[in-house]
Protein backbone atom coordinates (compact mmCIF):
# COMPACT_ATOMS: atom_id res chain seq x y z
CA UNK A 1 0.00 0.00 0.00
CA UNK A 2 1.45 3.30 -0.98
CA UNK A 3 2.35 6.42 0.71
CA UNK A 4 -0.53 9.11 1.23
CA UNK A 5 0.40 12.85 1.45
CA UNK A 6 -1.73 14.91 4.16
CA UNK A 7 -0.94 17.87 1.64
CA UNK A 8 -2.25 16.16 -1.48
CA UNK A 9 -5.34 14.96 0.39
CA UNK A 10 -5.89 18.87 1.13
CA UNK A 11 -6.07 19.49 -2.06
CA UNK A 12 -8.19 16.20 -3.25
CA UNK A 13 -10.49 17.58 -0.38
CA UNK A 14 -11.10 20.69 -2.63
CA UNK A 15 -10.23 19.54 -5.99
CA UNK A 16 -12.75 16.61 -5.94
CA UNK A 17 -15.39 19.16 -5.29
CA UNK A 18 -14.89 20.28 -9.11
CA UNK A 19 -15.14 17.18 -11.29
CA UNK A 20 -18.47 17.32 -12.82
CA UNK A 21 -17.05 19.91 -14.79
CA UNK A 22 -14.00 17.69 -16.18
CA UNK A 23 -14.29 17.03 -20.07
CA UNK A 24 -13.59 14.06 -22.13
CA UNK A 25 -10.38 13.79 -24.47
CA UNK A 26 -9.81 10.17 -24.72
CA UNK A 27 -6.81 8.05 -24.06
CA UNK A 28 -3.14 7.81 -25.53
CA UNK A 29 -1.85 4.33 -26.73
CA UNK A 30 -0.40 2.51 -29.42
CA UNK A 31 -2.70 0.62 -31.89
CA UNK A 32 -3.28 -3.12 -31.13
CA UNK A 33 -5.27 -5.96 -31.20
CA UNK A 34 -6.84 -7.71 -28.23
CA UNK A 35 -8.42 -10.52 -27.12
CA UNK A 36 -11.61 -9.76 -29.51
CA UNK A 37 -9.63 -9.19 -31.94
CA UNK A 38 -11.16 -5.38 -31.81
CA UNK A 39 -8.74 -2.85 -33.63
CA UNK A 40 -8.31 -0.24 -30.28
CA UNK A 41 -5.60 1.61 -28.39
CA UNK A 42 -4.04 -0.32 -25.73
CA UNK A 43 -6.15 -0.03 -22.31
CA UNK A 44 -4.04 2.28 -19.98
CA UNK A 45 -4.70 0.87 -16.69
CA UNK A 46 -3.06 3.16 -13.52
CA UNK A 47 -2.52 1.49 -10.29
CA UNK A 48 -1.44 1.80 -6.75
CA UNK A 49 -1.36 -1.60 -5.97
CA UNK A 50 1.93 -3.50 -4.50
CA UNK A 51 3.99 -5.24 -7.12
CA UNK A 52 2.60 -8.66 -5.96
CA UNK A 53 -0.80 -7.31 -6.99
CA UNK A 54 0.32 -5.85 -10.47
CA UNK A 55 2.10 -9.24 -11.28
CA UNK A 56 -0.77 -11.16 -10.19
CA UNK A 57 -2.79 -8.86 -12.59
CA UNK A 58 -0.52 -8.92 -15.75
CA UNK A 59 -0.71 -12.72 -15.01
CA UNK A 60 -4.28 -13.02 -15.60
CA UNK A 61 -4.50 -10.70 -18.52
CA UNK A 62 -1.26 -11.63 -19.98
CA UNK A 63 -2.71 -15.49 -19.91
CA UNK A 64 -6.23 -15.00 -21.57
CA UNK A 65 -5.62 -13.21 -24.47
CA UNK A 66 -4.74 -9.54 -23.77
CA UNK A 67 -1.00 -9.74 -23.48
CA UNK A 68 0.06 -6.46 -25.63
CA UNK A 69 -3.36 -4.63 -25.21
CA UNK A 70 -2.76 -2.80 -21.83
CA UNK A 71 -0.11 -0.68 -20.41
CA UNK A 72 0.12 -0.67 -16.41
CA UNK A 73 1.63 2.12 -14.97
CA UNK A 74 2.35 2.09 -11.06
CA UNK A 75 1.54 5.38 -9.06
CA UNK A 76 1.93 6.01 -5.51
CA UNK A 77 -1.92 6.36 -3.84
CA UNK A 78 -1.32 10.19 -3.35
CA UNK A 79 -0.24 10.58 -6.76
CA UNK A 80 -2.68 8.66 -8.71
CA UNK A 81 -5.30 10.20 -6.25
CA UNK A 82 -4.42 13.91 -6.97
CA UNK A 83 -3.77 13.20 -10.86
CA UNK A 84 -7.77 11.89 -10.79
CA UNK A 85 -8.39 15.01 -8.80
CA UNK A 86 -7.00 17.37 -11.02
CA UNK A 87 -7.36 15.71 -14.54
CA UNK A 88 -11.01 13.88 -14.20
CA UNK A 89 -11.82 12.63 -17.26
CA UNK A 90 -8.83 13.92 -18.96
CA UNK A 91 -6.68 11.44 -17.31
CA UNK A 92 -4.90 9.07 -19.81
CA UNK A 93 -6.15 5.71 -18.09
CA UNK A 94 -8.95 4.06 -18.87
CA UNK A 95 -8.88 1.80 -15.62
CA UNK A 96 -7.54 2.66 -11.97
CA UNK A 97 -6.69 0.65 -9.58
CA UNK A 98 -6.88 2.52 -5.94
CA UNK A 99 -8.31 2.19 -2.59
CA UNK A 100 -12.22 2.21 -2.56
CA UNK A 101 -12.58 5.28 -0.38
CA UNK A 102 -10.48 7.31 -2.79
CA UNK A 103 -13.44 6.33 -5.72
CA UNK A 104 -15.96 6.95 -3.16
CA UNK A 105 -15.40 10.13 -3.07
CA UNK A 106 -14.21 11.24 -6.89
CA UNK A 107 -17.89 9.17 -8.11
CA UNK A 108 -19.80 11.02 -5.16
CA UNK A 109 -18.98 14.70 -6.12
CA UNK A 110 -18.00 13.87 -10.57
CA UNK A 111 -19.60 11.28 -11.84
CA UNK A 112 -15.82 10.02 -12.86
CA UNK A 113 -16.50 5.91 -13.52
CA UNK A 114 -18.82 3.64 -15.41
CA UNK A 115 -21.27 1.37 -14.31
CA UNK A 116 -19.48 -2.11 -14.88
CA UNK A 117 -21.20 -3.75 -17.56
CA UNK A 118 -20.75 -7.53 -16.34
CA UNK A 119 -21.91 -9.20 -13.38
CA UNK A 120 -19.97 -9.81 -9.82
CA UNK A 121 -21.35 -11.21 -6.89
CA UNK A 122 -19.33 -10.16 -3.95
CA UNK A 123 -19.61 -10.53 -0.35
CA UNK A 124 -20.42 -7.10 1.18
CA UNK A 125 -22.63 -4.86 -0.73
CA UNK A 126 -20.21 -3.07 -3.82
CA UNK A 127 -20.92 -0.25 -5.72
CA UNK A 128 -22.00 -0.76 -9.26
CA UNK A 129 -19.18 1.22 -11.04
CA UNK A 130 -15.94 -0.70 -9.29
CA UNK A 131 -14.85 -4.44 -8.47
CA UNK A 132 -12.95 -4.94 -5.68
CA UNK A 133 -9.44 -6.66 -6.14
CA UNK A 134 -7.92 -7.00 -2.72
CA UNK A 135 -8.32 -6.47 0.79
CA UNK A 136 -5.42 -5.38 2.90
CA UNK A 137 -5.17 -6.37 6.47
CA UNK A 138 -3.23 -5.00 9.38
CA UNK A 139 -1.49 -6.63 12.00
CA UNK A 140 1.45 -6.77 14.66
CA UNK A 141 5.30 -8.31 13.32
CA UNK A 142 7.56 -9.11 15.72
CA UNK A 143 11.37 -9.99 14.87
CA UNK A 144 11.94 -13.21 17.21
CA UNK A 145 15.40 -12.58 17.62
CA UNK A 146 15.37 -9.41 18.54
CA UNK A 147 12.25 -9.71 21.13
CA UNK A 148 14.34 -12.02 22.77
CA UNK A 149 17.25 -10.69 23.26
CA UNK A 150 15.65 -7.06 24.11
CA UNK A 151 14.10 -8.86 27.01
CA UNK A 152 10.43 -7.61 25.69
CA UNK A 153 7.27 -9.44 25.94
CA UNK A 154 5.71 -10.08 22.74
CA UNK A 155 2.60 -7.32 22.27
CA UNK A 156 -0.85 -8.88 21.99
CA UNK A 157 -2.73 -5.67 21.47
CA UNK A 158 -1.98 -2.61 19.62
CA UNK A 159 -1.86 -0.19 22.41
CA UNK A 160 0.54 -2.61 24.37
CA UNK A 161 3.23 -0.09 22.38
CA UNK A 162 2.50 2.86 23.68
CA UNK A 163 4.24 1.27 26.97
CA UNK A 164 7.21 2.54 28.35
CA UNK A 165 9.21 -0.29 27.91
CA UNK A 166 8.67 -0.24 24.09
CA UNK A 167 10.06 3.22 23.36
CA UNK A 168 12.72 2.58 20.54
CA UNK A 169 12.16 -1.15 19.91
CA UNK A 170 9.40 -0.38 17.46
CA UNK A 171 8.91 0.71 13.86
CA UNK A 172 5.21 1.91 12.61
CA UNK A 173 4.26 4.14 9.55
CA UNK A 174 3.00 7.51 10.47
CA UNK A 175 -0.73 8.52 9.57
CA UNK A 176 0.48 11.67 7.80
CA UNK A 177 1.97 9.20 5.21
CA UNK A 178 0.42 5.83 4.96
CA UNK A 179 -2.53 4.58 4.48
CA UNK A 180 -1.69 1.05 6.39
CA UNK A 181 -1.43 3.44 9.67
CA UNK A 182 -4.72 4.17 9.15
CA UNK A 183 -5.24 0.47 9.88
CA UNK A 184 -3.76 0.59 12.61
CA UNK A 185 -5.43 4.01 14.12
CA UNK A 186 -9.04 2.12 13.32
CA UNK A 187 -8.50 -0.72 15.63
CA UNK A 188 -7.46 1.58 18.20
CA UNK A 189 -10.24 4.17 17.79
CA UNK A 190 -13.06 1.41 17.66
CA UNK A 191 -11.28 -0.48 20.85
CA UNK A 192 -10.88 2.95 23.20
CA UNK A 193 -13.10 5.76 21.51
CA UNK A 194 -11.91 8.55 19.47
CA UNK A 195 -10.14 10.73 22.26
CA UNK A 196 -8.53 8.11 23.74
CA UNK A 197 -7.29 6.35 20.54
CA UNK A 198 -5.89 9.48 19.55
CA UNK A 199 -3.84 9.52 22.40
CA UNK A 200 -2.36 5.63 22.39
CA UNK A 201 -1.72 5.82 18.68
CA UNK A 202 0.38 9.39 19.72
CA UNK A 203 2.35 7.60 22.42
CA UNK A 204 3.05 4.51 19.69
CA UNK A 205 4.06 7.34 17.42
CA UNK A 206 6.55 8.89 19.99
CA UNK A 207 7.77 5.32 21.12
CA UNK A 208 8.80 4.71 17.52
CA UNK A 209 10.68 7.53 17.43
CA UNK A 210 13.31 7.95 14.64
CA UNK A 211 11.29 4.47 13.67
CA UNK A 212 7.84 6.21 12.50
CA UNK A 213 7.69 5.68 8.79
CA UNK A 214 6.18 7.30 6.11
CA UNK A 215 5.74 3.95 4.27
CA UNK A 216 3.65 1.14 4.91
CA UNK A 217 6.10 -1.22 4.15
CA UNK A 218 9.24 0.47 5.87
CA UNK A 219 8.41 -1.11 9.33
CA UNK A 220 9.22 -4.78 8.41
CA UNK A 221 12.23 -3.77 6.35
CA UNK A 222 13.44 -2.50 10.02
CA UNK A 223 12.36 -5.80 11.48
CA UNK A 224 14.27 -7.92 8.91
CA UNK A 225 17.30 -5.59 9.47
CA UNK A 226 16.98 -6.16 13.23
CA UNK A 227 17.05 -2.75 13.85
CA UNK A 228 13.35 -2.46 15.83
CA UNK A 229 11.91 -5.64 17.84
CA UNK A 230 7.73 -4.66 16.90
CA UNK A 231 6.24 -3.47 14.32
CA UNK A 232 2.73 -2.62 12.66
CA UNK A 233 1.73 -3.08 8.98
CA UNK A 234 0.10 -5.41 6.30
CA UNK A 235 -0.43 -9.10 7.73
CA UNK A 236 0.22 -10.56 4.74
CA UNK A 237 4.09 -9.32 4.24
CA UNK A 238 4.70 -11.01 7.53
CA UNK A 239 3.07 -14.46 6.32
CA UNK A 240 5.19 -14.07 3.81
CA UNK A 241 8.88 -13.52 5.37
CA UNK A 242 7.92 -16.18 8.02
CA UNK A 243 7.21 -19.21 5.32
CA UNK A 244 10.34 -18.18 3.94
CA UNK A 245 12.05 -19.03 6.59
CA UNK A 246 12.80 -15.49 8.27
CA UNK A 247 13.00 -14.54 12.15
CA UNK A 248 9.70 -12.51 11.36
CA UNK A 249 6.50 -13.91 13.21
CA UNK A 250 2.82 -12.05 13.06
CA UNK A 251 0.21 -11.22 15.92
CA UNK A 252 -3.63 -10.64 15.25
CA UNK A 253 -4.56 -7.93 17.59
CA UNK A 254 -7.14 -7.94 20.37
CA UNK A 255 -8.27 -4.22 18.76
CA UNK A 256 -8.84 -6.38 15.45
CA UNK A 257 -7.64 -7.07 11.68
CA UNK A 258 -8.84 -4.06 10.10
CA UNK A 259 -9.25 -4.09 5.92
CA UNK A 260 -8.81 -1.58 3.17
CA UNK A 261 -10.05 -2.21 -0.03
CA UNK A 262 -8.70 -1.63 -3.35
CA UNK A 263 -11.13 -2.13 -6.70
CA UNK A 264 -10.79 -1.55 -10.61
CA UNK A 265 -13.22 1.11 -12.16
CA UNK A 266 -13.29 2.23 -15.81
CA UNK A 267 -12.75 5.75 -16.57
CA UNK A 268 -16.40 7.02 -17.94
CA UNK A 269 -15.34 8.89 -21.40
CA UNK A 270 -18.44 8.93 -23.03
CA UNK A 271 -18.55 7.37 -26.83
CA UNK A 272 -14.38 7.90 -26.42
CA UNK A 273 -14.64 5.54 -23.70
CA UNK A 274 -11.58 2.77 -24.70
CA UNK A 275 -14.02 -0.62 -25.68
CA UNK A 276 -12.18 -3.28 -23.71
CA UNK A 277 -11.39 -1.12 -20.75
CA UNK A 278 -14.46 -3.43 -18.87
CA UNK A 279 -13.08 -6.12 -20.51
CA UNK A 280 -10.01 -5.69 -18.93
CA UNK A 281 -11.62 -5.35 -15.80
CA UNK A 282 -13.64 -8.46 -15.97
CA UNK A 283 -10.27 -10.49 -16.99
CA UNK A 284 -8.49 -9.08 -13.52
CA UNK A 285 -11.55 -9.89 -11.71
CA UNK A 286 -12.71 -13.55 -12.77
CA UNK A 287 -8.67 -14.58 -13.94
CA UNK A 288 -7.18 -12.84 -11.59
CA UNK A 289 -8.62 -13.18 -8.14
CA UNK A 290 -6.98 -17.05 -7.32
CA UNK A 291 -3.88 -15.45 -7.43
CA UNK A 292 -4.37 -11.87 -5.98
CA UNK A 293 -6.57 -14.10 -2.86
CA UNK A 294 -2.83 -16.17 -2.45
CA UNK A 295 -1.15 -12.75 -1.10
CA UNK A 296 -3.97 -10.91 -0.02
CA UNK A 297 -6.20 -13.50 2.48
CA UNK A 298 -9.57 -11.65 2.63
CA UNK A 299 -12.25 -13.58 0.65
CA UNK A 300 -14.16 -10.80 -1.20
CA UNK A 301 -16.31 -12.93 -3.80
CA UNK A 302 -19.29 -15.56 -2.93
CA UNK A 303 -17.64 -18.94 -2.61
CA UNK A 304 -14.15 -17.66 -2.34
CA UNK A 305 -12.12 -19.52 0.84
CA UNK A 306 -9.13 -18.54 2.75
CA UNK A 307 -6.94 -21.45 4.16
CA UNK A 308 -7.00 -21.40 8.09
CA UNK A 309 -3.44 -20.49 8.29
CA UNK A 310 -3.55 -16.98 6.21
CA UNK A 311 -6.70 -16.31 7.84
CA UNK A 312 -6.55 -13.48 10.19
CA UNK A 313 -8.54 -14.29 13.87
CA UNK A 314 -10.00 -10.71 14.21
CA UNK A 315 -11.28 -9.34 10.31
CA UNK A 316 -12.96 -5.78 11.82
CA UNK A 317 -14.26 -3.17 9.68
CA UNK A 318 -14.40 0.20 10.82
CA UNK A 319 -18.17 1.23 11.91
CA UNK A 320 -18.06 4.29 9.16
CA UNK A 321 -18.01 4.45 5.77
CA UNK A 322 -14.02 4.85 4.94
CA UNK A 323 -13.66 8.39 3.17
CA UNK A 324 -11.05 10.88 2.03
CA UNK A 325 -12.45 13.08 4.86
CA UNK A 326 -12.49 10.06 7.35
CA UNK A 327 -8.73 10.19 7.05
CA UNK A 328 -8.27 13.44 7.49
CA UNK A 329 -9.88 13.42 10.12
CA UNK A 330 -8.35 10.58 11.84
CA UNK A 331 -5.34 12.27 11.50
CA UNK A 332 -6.08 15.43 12.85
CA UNK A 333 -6.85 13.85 15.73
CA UNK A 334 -3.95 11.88 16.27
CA UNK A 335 -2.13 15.13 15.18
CA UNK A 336 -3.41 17.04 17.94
CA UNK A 337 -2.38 14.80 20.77
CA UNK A 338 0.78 14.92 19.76
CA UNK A 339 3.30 16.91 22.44
């Protein structure tokens, strides 16, 4: 999960505000041929997903029939987020890939995406004009080693790092820059209440120190270094480094698993609209999901299962609708309890 800037999501605040007015100019590409054998421009498909994502999604299109007909270009969330803000339906893509509050809030104030034109039957209700891809999960990392020989107790709760005894053995990302904080800050807000939570997740922050990361992923790169003994950040990274063998072992929470949510909408460009941008869509969706549900655990299609071992013990959601302006103000509440 990429890095969000609190300064670009200021101006996605206002900017989103103004999309109804964005015209349509269609998409750049070179001519090719694709799966229908339909004479079009390749399908320019921007994404913030993690590379294990875009592979899995190059796999599936690459391996029924559209290899040649797309170009995927990778964009941090902030990025991609402000170039929808400020471009509309001007952008170049003609599907995104980004977290589902982030086309919440572009299709509640512009009108930006199209109603998907093929059928998906997902768990929790969806939208009509995105399909969810993954679900990202939070969770606790400890490095074994380095718990041990720190003489710390391994955390079982989120808030357990705000204790003393914790200062400058951790590494979590700051909610000013990630998105996978805000994971974290929704367990602890739903667990103790919003002035409270504020407060623990400002004591974590200090107790990390020089350790508080702007990126999601930075955390775990510090446990695998053995520089920090605790960390916070996406549970399935950790799953990951411990089957390979690494000193790197994961806690569920007490406060919960939280989830974001990333989906695939198509750009709505009227009759310029690219013709196998839902097509594309479709492919990532019904090829690509065995794959994408491998690294990301969270079952978000009817009949889809998770094996007991990836599964995390406490999936939470948070009891609002996740927003642009959620965030913001999740983190001017944390910000404020800051000394």
């Amino acid at each position: 999960m990429k890095r969000i800037s609190v300064l670009t999501l200021s101006v996605l605040s206002a900017a989103v505000m103004g999309l109804t007015g964005c015209g349509d100019n269609g998409s750049s590409g070179t001519e090719t041929k694709t799966a229908a054998q339909e004479p079009a421009k390749q399908v320019v498909i921007y994404t913030n997903a993690d590379e294990e994502a875009q592979q899995a999604m190059k796999n599936a299109l690459d391996n029924n029939g559209f290899k040649g007909a797309y170009l995927m270009q990778s964009f941090g969330t902030s990025e991609l987020g402000g170039k929808l803000a400020a471009e509309g339906k001007n952008i170049e893509a003609d599907v995104v890939t980004i977290s589902t509050y982030y086309l919440d809030s572009f299709q509640k104030n512009g009108k930006l995406f199209q109603d998907l034109t093929f059928k998906i039957d997902p768990i929790n209700p969806t939208p009509s004009y995105y399909a969810p891809i993954l679900g990202n999960t939070g969770a606790l990392f400890v490095n074994t080693e380095v718990l041990k020989s720190s003489g710390l107790p391994a955390p079982t709760a989120i808030a357990d790092l705000a204790k003393p005894e914790y200062a400058g053995h951790i590494s979590v990302p700051d909610i000013m820059g990630s998105s996978t904080s805000w994971l974290m800050t929704q367990a602890v807000l739903s667990a103790e209440g919003e002035e409270q939570g504020a407060k623990t997740i400002a004591a974590i922050e200090k107790n990390a120190g020089a350790h508080l990361e702007k990126s999601g992923s930075a955390p775990l790169k510090k446990l695998r270094a053995g520089e920090v003994a605790v960390g916070f950040g996406l549970r399935h990274q950790a799953v990951a480094d411990k089957a390979k063998g690494l000193p790197i072992d994961y806690i569920d929470p007490v406060e919960g698993n939280f989830q974001l949510f990333e989906a695939a909408a198509v750009i709505d460009k009227g009759d310029k609209t690219n013709p196998n941008a839902q097509k594309i869509v479709e492919t990532i969706i019904t090829k690509g999901r065995p794959e994408l549900l491998q690294y990301y655990p969270v079952a978000l299609y009817k009949g889809e299962t998770v094996s007991a071992e990836n599964k995390p013990a406490h999936p939470s959601l948070y009891k609002e609708p996740l927003t642009v302006e959620l965030l913001e103000a999740h983190q001017k509440l944390v910000k404020g309890q800051a000394k």
